[in-house]
PDB file of N, CA and C in Angstrom:
ATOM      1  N   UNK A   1    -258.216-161.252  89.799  1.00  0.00           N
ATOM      2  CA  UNK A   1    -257.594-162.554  89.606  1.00  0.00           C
ATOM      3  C   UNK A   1    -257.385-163.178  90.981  1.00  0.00           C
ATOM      4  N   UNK A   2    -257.710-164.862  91.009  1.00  0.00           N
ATOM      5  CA  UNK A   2    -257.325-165.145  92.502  1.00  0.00           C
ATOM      6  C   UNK A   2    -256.407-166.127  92.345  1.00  0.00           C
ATOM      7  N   UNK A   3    -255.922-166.553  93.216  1.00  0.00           N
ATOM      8  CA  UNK A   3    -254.879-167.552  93.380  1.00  0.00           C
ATOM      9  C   UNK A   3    -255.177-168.305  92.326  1.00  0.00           C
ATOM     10  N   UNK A   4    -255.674-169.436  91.983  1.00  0.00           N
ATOM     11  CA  UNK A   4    -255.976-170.555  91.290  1.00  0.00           C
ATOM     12  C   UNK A   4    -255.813-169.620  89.331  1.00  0.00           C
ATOM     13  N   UNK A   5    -255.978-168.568  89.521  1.00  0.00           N
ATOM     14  CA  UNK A   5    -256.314-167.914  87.668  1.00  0.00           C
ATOM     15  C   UNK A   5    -254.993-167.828  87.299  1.00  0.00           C
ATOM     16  N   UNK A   6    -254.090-167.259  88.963  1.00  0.00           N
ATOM     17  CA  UNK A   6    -252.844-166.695  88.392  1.00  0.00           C
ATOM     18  C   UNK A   6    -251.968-168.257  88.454  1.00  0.00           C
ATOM     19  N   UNK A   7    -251.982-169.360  89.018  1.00  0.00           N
ATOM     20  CA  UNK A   7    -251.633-170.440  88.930  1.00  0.00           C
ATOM     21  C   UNK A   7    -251.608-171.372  87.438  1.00  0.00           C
ATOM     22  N   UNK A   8    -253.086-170.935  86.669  1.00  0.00           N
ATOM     23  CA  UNK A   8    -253.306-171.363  85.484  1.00  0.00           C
ATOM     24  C   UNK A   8    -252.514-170.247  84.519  1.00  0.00           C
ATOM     25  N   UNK A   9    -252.804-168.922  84.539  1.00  0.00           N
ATOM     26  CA  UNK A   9    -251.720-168.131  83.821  1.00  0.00           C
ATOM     27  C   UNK A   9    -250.459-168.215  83.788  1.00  0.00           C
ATOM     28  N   UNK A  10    -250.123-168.599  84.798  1.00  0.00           N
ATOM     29  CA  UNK A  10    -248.253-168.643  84.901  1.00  0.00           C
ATOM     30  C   UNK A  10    -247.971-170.298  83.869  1.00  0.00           C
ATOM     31  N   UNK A  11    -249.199-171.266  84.665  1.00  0.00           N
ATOM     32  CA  UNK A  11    -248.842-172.626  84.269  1.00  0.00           C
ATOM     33  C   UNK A  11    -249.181-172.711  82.447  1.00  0.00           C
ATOM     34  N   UNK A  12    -249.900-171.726  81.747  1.00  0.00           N
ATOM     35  CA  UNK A  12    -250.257-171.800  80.418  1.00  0.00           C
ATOM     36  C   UNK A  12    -249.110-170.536  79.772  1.00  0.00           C
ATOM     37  N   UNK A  13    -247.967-170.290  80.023  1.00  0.00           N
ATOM     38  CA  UNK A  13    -246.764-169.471  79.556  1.00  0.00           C
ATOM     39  C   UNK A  13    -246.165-169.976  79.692  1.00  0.00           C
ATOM     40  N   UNK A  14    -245.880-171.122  80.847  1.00  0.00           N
ATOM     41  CA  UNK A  14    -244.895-172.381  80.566  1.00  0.00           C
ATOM     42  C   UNK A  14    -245.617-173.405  80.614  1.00  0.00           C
ATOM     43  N   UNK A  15    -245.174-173.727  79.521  1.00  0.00           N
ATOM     44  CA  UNK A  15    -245.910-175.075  79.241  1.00  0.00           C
ATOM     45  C   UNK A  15    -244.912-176.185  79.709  1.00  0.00           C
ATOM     46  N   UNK A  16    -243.463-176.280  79.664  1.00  0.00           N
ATOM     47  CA  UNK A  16    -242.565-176.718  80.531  1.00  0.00           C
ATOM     48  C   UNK A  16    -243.227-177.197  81.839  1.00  0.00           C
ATOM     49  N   UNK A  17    -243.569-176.398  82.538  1.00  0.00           N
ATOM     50  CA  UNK A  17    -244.001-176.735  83.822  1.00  0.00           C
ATOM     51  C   UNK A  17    -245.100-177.317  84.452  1.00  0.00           C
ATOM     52  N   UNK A  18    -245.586-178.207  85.285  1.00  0.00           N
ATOM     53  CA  UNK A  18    -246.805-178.779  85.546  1.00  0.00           C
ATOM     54  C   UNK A  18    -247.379-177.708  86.597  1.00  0.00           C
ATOM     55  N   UNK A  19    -248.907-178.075  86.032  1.00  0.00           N
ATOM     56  CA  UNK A  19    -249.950-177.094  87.243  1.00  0.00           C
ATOM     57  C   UNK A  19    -248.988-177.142  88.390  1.00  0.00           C
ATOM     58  N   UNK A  20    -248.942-178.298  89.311  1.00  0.00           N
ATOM     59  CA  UNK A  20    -249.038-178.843  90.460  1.00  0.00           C
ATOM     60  C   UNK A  20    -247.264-178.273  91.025  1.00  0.00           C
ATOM     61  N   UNK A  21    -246.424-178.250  89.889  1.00  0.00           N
ATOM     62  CA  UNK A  21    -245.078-177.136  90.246  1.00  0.00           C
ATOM     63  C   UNK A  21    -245.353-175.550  90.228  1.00  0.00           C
ATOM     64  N   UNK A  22    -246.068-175.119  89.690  1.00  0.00           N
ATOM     65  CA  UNK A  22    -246.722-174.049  89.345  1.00  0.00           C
ATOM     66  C   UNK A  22    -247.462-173.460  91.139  1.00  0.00           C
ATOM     67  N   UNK A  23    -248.236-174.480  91.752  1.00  0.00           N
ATOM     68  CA  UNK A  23    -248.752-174.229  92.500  1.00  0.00           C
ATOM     69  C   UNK A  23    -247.456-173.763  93.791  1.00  0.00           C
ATOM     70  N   UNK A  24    -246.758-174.944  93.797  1.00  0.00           N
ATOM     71  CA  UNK A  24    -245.756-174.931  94.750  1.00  0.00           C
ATOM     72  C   UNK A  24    -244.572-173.563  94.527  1.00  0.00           C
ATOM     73  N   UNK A  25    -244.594-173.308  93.339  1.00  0.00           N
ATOM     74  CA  UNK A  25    -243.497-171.883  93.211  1.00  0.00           C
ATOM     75  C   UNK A  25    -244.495-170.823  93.417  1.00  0.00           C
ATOM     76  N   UNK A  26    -245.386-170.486  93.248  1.00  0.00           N
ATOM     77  CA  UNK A  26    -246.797-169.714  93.806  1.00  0.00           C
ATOM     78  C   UNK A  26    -246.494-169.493  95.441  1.00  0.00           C
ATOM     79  N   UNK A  27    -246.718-170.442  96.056  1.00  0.00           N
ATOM     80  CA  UNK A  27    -246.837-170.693  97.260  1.00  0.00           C
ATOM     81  C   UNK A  27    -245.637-170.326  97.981  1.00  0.00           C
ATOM     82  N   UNK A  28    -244.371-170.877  97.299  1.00  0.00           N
ATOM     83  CA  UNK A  28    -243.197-171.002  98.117  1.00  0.00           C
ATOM     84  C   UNK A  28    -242.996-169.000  97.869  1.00  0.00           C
ATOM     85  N   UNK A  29    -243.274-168.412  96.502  1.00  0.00           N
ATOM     86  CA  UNK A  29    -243.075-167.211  96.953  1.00  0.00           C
ATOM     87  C   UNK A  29    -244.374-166.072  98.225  1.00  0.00           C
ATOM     88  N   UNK A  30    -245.152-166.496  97.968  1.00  0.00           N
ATOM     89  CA  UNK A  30    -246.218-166.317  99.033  1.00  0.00           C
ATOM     90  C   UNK A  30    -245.423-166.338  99.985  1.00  0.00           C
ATOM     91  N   UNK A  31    -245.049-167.884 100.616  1.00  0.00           N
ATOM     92  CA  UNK A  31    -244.693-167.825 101.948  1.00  0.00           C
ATOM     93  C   UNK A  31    -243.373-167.076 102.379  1.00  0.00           C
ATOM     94  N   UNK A  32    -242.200-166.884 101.512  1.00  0.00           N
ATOM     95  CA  UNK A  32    -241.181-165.710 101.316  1.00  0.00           C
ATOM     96  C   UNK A  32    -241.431-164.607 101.385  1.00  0.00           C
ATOM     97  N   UNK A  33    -242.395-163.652 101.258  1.00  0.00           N
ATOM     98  CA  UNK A  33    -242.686-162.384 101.319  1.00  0.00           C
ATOM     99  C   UNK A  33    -243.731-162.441 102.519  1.00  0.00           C
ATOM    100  N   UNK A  34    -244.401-163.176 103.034  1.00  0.00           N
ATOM    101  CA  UNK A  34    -245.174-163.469 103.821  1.00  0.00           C
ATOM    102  C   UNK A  34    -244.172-163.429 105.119  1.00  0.00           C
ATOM    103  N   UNK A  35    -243.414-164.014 105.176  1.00  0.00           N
ATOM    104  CA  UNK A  35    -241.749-164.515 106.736  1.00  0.00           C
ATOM    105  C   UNK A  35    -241.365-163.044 106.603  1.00  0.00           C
ATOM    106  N   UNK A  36    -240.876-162.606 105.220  1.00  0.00           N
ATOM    107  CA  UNK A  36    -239.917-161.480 105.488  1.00  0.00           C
ATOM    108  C   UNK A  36    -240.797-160.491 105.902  1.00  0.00           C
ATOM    109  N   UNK A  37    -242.418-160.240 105.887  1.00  0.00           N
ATOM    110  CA  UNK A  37    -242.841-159.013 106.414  1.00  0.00           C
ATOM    111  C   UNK A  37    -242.834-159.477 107.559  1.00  0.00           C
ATOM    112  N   UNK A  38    -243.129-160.495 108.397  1.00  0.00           N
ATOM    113  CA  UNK A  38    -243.527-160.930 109.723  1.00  0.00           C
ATOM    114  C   UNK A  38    -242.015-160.485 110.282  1.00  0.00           C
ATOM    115  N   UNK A  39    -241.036-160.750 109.914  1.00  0.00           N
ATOM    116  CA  UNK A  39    -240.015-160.521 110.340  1.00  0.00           C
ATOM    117  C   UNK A  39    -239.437-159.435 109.979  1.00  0.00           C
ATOM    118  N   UNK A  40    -240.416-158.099 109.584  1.00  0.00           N
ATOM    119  CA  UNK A  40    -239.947-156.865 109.660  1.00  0.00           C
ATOM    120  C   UNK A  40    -239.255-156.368 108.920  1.00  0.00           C
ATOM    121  N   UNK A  41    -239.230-157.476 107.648  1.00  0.00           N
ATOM    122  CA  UNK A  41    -238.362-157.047 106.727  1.00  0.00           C
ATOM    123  C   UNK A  41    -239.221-156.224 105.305  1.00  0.00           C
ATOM    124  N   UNK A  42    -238.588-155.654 104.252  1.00  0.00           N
ATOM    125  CA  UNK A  42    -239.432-155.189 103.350  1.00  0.00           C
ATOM    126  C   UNK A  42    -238.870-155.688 102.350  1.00  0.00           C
ATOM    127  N   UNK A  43    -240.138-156.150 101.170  1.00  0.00           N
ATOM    128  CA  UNK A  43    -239.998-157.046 100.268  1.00  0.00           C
ATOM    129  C   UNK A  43    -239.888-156.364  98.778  1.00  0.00           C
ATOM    130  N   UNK A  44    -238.697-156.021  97.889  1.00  0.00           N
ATOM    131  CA  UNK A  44    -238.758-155.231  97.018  1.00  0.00           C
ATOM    132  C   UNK A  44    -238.948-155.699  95.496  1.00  0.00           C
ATOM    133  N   UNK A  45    -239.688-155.823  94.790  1.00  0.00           N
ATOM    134  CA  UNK A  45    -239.596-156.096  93.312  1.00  0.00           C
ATOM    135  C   UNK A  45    -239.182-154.861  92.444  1.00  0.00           C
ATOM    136  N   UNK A  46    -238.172-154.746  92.045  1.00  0.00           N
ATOM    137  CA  UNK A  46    -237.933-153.843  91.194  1.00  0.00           C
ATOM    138  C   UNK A  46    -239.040-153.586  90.125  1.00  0.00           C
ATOM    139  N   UNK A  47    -239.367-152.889  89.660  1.00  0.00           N
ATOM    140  CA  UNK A  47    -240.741-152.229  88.675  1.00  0.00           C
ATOM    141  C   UNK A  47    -241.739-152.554  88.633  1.00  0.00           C
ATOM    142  N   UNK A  48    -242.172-153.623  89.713  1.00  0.00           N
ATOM    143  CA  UNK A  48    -243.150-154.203  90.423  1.00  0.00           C
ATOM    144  C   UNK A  48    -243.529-152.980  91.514  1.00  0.00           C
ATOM    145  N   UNK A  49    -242.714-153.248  92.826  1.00  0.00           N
ATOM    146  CA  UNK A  49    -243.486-152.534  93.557  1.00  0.00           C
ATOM    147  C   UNK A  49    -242.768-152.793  95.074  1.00  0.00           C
ATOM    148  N   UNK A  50    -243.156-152.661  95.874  1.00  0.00           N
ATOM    149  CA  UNK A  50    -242.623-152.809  97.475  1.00  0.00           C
ATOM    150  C   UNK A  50    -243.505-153.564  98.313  1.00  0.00           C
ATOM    151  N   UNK A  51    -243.309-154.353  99.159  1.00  0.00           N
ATOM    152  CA  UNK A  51    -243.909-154.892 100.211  1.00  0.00           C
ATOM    153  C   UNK A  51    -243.315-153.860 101.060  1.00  0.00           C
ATOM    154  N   UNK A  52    -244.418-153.803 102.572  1.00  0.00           N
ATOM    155  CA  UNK A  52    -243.418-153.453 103.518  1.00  0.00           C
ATOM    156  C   UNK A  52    -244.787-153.771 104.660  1.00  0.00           C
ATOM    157  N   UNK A  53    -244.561-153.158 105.875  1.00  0.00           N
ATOM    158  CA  UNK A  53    -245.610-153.392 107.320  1.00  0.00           C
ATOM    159  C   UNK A  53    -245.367-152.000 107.153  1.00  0.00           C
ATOM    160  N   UNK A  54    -246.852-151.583 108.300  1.00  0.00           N
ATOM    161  CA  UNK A  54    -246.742-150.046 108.797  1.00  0.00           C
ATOM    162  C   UNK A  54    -247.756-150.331 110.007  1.00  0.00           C
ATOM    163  N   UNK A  55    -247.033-149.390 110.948  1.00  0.00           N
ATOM    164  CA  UNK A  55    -247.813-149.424 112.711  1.00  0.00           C
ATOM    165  C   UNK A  55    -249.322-149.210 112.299  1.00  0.00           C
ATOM    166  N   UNK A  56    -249.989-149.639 112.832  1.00  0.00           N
ATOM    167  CA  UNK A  56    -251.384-148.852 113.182  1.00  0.00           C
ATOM    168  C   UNK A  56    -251.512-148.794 114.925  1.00  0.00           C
ATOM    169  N   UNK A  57    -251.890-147.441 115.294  1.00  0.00           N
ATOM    170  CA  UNK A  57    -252.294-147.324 116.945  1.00  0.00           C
ATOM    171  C   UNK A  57    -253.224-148.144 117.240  1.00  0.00           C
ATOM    172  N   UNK A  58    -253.052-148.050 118.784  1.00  0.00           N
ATOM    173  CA  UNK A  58    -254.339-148.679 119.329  1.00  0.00           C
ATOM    174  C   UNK A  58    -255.712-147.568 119.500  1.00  0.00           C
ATOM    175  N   UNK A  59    -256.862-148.058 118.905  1.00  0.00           N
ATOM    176  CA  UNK A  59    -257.821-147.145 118.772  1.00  0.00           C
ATOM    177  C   UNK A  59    -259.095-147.666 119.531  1.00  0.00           C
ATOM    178  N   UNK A  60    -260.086-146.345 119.491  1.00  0.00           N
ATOM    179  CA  UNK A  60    -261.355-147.313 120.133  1.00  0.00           C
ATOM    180  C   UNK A  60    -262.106-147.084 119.139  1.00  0.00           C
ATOM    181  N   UNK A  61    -262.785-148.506 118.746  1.00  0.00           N
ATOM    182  CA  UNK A  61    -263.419-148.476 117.581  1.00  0.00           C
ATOM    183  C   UNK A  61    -265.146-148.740 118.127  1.00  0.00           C
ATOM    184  N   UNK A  62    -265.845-149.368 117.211  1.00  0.00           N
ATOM    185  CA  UNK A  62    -267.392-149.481 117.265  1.00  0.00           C
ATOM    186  C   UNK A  62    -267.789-150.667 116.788  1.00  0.00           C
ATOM    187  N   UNK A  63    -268.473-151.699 117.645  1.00  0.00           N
ATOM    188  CA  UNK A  63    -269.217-153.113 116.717  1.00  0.00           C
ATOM    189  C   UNK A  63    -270.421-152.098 116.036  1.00  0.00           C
ATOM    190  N   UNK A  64    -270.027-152.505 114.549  1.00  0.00           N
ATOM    191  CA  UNK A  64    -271.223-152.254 113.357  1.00  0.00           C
ATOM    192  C   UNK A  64    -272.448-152.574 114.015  1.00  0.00           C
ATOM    193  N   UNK A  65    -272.296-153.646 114.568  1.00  0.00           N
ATOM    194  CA  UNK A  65    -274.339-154.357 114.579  1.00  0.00           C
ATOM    195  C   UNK A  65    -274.245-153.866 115.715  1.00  0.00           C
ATOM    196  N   UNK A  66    -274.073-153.624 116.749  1.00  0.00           N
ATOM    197  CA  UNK A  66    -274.411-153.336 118.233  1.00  0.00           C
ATOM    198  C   UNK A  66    -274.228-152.062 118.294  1.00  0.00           C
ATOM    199  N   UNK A  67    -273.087-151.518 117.997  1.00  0.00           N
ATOM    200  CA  UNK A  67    -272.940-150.000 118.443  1.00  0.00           C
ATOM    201  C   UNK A  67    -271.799-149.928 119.498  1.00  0.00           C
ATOM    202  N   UNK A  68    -271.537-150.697 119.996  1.00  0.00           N
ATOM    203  CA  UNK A  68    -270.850-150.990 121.681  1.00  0.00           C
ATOM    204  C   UNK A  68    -268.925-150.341 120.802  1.00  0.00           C
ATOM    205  N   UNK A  69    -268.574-149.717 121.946  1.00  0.00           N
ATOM    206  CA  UNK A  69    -267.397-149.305 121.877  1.00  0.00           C
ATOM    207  C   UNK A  69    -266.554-150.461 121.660  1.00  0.00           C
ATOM    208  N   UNK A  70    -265.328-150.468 121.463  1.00  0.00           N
ATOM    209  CA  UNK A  70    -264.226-151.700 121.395  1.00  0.00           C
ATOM    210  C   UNK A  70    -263.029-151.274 121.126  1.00  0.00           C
ATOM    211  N   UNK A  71    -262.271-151.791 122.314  1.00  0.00           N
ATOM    212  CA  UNK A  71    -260.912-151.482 122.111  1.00  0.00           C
ATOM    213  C   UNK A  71    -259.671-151.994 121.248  1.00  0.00           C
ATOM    214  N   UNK A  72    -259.579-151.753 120.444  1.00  0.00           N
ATOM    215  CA  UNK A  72    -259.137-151.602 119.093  1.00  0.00           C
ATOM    216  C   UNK A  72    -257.027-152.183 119.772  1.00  0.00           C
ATOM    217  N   UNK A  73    -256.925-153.296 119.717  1.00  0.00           N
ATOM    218  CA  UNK A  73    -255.440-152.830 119.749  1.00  0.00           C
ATOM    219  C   UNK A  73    -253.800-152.616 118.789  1.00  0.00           C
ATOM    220  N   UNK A  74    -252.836-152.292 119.359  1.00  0.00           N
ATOM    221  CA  UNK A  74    -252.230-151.380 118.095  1.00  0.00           C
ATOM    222  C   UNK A  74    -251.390-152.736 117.342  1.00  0.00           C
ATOM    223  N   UNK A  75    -251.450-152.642 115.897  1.00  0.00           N
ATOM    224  CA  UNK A  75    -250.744-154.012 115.268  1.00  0.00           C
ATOM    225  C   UNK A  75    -250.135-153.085 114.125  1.00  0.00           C
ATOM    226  N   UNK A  76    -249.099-154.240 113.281  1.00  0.00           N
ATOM    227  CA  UNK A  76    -249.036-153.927 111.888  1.00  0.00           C
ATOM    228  C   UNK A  76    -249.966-154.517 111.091  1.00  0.00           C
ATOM    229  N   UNK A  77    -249.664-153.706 110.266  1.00  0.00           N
ATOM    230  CA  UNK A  77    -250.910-154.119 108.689  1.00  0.00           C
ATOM    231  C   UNK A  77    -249.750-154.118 107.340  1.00  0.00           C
ATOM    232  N   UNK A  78    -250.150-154.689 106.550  1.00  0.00           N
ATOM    233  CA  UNK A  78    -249.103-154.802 105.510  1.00  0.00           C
ATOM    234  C   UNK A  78    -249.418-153.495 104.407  1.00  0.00           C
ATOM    235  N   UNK A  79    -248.639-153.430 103.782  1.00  0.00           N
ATOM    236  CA  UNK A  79    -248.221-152.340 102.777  1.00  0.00           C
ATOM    237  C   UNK A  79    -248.074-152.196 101.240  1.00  0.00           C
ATOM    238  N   UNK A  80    -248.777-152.056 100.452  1.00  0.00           N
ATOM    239  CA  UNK A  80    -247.880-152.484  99.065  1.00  0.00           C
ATOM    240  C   UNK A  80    -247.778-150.759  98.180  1.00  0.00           C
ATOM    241  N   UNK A  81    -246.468-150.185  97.710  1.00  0.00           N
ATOM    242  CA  UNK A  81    -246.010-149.401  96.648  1.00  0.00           C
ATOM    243  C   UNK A  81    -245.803-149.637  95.860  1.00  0.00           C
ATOM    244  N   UNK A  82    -246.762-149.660  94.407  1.00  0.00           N
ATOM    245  CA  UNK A  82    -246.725-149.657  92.961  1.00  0.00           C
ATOM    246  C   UNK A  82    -245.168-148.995  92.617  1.00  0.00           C
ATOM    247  N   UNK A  83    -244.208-149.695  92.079  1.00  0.00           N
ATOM    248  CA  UNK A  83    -243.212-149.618  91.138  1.00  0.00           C
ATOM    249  C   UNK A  83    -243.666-148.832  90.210  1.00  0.00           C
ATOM    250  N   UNK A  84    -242.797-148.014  89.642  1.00  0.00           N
ATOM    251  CA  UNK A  84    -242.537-147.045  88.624  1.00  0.00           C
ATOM    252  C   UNK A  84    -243.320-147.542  87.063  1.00  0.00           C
ATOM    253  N   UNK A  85    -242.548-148.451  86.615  1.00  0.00           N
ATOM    254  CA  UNK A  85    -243.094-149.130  85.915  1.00  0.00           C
ATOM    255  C   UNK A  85    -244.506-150.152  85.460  1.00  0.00           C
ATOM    256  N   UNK A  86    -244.344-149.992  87.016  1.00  0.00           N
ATOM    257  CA  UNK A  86    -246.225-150.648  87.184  1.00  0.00           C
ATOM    258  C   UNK A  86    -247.272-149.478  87.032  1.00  0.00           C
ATOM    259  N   UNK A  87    -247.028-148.382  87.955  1.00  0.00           N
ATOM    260  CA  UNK A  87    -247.631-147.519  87.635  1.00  0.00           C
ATOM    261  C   UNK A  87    -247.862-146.880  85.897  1.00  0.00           C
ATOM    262  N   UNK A  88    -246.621-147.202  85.370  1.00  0.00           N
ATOM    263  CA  UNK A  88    -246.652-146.410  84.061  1.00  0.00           C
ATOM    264  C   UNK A  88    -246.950-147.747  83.304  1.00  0.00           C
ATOM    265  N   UNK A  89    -247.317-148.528  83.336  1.00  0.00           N
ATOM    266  CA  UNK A  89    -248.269-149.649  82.629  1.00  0.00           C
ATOM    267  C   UNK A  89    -249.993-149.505  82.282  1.00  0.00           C
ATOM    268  N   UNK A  90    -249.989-148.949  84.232  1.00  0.00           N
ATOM    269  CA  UNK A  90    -251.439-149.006  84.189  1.00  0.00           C
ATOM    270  C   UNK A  90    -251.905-147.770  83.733  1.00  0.00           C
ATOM    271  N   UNK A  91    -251.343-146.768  83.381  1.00  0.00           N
ATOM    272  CA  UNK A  91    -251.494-145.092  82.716  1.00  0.00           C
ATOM    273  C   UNK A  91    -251.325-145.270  81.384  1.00  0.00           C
ATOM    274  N   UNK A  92    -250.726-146.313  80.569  1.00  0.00           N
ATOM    275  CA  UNK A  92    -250.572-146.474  79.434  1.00  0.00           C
ATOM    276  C   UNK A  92    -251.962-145.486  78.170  1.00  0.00           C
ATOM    277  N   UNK A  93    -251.798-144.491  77.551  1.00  0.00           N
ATOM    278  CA  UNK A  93    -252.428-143.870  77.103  1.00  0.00           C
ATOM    279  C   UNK A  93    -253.538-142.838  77.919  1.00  0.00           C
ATOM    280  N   UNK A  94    -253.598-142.630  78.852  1.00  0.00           N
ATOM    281  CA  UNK A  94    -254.434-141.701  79.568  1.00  0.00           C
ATOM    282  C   UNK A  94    -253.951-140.475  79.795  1.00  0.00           C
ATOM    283  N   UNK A  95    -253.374-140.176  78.946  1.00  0.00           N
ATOM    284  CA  UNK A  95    -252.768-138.447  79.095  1.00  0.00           C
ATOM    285  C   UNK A  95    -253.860-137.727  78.367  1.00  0.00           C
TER     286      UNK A  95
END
C-alpha cells in the first residue's frame, strides 16, 4: 500500500471526511513521528508497534558498479517493532 491507497482507505471509512482532510491528517501524523525520531525520541502505538532510531557505525563499504572502497559514515537509521497484537493479527490461523 502507498501513501495515496492508504489516504483513499482511511478517506472511504469516513465518509465524514474529505480526501483533501484525509491527506493533511496523513501527513500531519507523518510529520509527528518523523520530528520525534529526529529528535531522538521513540514513537509508541500501543498494539501497533514502536518507532524508534538505532546507531549504525561508520563502515567501509564498496561502489556496486566500480568496486572502489567508500567510506561509509556512522548515522541513525530508523526502527520499527511489530506490537503484540499486530504480530498476532498477522499469525491469525497458522499454528
Amino acid at each position: 500500500m502507498i501513501r495515496s491507497e492508504l489516504v483513499a482507505a482511511v478517506a472511504e471509512a469516513n465518509p465524514h471526511l474529505t480526501v483533501r482532510d484525509v491527506e493533511r491528517i496523513v501527513t500531519t501524523i507523518f510529520d509527528a513521528i518523523t520530528a520525534a525520531l529526529a529528535s531522538g525520541r521513540r514513537v509508541e502505538l500501543r498494539g501497533f508497534g514502536a518507532f524508534s532510531t538505532r546507531a549504525r557505525d561508520a563502515r567501509t563499504g564498496r561502489n556496486p558498479r566500480t568496486g572502489e572502497t567508500v567510506a561509509v559514515d556512522a548515522k541513525r537509521v530508523p526502527y520499527f517493532k511489530p506490537g503484540k497484537e499486530l504480530r498476532e493479527r498477522l499469525n491469525v490461523g497458522e499454528d
